[in-house]
N, C-alpha and C. Protein backbone atom coordinates (compact mmCIF):
# COMPACT_ATOMS: atom_id res chain seq x y z
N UNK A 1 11.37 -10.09 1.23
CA UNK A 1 11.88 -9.11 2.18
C UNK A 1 11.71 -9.69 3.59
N UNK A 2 12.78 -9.86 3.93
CA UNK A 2 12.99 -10.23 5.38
C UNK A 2 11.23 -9.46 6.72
N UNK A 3 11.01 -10.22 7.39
CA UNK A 3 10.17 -9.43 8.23
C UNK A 3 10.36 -8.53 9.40
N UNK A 4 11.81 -8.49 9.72
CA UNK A 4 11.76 -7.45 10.25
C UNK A 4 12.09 -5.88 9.23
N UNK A 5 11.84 -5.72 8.16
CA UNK A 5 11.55 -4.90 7.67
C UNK A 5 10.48 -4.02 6.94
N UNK A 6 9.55 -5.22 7.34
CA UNK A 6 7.83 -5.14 7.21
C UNK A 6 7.34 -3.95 8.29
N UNK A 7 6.88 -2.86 7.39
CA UNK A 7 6.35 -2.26 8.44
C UNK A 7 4.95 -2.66 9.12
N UNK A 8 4.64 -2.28 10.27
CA UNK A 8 3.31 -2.41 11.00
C UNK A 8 2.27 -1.36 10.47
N UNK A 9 1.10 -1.27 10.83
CA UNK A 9 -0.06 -0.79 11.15
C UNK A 9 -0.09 0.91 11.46
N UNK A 10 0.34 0.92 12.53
CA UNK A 10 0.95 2.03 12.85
C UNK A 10 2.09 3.13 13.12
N UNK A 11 2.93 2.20 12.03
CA UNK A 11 3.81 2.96 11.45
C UNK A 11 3.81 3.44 10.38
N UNK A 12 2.86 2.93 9.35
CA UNK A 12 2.11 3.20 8.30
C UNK A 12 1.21 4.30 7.64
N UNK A 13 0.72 4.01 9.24
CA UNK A 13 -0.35 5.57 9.23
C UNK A 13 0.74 6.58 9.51
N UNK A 14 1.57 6.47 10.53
CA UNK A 14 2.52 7.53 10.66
C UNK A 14 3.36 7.80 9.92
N UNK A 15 4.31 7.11 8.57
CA UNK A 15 4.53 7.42 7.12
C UNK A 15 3.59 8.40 6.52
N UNK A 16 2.58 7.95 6.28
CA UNK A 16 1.70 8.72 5.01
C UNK A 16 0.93 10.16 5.08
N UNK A 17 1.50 10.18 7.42
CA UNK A 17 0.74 11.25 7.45
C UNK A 17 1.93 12.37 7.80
N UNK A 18 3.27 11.84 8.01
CA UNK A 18 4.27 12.70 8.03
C UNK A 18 5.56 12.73 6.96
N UNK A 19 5.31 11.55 6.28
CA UNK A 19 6.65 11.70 5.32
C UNK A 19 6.79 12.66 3.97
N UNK A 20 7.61 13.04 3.57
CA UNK A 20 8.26 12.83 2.02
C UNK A 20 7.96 12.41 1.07
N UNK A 21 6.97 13.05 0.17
CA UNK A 21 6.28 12.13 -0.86
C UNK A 21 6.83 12.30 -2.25
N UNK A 22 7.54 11.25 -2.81
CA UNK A 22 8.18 11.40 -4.62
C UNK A 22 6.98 10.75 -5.45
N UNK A 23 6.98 11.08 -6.54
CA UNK A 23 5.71 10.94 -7.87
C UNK A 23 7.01 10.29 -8.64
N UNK A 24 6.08 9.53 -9.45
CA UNK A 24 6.25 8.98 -10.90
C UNK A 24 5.45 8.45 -11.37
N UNK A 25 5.59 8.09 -12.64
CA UNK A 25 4.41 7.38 -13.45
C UNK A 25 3.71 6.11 -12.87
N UNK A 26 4.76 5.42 -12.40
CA UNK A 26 4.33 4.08 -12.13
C UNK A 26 3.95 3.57 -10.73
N UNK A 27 4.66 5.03 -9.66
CA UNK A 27 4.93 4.69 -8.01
C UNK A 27 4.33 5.71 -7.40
N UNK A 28 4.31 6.21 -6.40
CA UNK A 28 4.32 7.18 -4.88
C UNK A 28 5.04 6.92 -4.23
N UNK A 29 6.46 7.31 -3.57
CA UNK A 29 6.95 6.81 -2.65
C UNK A 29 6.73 7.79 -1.95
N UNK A 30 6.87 7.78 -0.48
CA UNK A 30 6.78 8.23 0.79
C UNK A 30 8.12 7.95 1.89
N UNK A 31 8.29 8.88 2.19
CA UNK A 31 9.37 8.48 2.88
C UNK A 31 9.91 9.11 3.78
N UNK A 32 10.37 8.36 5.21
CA UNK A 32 10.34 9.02 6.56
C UNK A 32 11.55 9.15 7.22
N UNK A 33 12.73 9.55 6.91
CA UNK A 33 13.91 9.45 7.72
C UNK A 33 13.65 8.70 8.82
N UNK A 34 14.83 8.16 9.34
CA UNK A 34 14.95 7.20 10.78
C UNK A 34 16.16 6.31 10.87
N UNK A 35 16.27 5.89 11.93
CA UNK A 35 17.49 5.01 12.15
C UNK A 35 17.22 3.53 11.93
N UNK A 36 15.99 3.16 11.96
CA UNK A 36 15.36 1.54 11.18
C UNK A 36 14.84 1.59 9.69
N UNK A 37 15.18 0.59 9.15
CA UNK A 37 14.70 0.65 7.61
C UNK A 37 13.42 -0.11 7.74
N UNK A 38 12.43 0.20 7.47
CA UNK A 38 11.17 -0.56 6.99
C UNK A 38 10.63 -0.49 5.30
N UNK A 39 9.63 -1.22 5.02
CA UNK A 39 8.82 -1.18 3.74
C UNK A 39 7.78 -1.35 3.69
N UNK A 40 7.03 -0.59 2.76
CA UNK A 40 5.53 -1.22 3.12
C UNK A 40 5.03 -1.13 1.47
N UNK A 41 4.44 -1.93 0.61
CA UNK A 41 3.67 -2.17 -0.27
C UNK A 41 2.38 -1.71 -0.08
N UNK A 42 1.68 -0.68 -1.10
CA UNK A 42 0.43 -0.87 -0.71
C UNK A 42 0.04 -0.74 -2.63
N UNK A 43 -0.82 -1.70 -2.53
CA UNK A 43 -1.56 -1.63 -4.01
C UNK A 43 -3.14 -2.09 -3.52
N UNK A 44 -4.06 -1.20 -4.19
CA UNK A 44 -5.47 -0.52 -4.07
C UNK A 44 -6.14 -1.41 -4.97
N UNK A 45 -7.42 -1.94 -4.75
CA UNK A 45 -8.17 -2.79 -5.59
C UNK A 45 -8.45 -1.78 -7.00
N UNK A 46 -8.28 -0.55 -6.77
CA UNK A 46 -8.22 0.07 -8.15
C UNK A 46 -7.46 -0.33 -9.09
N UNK A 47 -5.86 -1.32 -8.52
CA UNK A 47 -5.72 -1.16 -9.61
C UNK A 47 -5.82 -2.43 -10.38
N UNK A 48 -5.75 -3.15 -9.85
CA UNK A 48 -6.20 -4.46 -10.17
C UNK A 48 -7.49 -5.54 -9.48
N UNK A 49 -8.75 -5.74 -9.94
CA UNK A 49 -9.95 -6.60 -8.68
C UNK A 49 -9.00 -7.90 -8.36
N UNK A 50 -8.20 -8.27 -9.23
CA UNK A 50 -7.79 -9.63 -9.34
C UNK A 50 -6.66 -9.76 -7.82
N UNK A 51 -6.89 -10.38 -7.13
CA UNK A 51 -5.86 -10.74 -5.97
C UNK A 51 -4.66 -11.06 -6.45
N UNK A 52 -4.75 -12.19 -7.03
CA UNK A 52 -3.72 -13.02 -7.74
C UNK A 52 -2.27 -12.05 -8.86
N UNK A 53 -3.10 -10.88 -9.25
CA UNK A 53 -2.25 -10.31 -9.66
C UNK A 53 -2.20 -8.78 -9.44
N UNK A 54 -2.55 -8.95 -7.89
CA UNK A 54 -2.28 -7.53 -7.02
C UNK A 54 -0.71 -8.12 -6.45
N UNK A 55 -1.17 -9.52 -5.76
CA UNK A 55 0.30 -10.06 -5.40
C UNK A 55 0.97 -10.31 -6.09
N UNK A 56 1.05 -10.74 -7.57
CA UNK A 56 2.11 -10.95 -8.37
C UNK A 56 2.66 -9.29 -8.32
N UNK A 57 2.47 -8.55 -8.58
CA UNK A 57 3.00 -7.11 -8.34
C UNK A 57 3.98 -6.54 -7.29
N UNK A 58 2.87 -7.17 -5.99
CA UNK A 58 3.53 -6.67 -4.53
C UNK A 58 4.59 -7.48 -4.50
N UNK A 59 4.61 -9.01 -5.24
CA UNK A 59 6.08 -9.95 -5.31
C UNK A 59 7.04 -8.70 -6.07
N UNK A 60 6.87 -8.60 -7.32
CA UNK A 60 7.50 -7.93 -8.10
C UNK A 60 8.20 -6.67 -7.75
N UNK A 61 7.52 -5.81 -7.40
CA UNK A 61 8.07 -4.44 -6.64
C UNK A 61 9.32 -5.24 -5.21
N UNK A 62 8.89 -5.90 -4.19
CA UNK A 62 9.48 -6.37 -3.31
C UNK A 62 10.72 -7.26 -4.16
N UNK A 63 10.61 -7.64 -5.18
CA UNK A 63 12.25 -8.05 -5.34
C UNK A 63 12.80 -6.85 -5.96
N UNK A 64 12.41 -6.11 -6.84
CA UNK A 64 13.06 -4.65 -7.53
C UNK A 64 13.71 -4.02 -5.83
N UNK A 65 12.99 -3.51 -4.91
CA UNK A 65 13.40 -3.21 -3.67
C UNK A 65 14.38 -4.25 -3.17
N UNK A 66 14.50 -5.54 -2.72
CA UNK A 66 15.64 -6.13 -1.92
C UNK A 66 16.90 -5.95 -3.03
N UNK A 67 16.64 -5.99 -4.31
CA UNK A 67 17.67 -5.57 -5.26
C UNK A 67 18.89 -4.45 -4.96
N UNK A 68 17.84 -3.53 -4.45
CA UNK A 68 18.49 -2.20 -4.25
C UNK A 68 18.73 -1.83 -2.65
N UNK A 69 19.70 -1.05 -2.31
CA UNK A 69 19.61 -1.04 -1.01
C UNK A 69 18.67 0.09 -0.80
N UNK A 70 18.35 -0.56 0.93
CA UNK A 70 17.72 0.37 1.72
C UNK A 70 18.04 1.64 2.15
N UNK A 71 17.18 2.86 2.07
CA UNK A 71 17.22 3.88 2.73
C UNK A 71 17.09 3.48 4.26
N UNK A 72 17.59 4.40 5.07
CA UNK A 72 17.32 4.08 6.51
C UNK A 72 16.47 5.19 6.58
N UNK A 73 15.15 4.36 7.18
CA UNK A 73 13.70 5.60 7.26
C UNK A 73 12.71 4.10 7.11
N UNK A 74 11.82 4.53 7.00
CA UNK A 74 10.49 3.74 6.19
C UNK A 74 10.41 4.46 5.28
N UNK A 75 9.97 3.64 4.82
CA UNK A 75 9.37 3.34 2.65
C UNK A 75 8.17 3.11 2.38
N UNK A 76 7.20 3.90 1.74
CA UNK A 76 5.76 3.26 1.70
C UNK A 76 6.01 3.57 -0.29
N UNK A 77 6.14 2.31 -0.75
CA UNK A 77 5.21 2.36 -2.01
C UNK A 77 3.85 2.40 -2.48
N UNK A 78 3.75 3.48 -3.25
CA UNK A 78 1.89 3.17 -2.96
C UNK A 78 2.03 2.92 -5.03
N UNK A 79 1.65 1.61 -5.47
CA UNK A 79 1.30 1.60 -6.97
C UNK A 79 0.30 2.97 -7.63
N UNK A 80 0.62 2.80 -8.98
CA UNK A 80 -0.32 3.59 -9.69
C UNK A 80 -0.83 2.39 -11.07
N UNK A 81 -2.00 2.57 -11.72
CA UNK A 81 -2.81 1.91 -12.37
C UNK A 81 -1.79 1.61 -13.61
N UNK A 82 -0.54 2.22 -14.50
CA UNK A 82 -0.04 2.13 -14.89
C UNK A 82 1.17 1.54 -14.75
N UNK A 83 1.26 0.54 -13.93
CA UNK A 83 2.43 -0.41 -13.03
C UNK A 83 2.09 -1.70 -13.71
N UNK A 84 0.66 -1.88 -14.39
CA UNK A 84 0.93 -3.16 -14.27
C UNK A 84 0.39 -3.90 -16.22
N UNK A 85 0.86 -2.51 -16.43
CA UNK A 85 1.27 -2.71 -18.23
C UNK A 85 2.70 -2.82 -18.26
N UNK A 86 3.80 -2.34 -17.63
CA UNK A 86 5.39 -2.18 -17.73
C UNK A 86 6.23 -3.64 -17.45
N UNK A 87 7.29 -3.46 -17.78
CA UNK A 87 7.96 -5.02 -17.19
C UNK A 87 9.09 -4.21 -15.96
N UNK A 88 9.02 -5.40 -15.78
CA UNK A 88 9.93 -5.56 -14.40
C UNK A 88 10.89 -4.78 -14.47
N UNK A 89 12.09 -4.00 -15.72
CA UNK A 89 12.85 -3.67 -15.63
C UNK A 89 12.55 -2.13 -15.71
N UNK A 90 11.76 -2.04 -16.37
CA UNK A 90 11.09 -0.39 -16.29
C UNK A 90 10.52 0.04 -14.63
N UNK A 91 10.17 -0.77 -13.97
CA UNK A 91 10.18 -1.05 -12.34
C UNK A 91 11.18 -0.63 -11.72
N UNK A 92 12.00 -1.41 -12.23
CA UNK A 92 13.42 -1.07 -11.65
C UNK A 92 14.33 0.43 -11.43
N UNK A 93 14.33 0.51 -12.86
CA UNK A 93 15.20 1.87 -13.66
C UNK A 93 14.09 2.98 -12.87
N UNK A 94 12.96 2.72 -12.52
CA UNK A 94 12.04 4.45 -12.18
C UNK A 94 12.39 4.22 -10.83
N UNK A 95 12.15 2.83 -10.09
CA UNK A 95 12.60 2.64 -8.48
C UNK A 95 13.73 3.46 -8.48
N UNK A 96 15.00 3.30 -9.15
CA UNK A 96 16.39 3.68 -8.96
C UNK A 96 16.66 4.86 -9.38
N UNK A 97 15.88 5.81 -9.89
CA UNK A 97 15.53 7.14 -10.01
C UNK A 97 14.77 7.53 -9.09
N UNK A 98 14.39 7.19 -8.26
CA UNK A 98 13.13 8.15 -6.78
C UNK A 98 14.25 7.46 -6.12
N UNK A 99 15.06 6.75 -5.55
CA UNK A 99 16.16 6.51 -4.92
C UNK A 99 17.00 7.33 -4.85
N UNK A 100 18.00 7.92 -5.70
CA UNK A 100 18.67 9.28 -5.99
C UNK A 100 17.89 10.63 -5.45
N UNK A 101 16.58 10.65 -5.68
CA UNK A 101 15.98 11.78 -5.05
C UNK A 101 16.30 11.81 -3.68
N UNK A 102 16.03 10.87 -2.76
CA UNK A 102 16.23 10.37 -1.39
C UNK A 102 17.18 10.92 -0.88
């Protein structure tokens, strides 16, 4: 994902403390109407201690997302502990269902 679509610090906090929040098994999305598209990954040492495959994840989710187009708003994915038994395409198909909600 390109970096100007990386959200900052404090746009982050301002997502999670004013947006739109969708559930699913595998995600949280959050989400903030606006005229810039941002993204933000967040996965929690809960759900994995392993670094190595916190980022294989945050890779994974971030190509399912450039896949699909952007909402214009910010985007905060927040993982759930059950993200990282599924394959990539079950990623996909639930991403592209909280998308339609949007």
């Amino acid at each position: 994902l390109a970096k100007k679509y990386r959200l900052k610090k404090l746009e982050i906090d301002n997502l999670l403390r004013k947006g739109q929040r969708f559930f699913s098994t595998l995600f949280n999305i959050t989400y903030l109407p606006g005229a810039a598209s941002g993204v933000a990954v967040v996965i929690s040492k809960k759900i994995s201690t392993s670094s190595v495959q916190r980022h294989r994840l945050k890779r994974q989710i971030m190509s399912v997302i450039e896949k699909n187009p952007l909402p214009k708003g910010h985007l905060a994915v927040i993982l759930q502990k059950k993200v990282t038994t599924v394959s990539k395409e079950e990623i996909d198909s639930e991403y592209r269902k909280i998308l339609e909600k949007l």
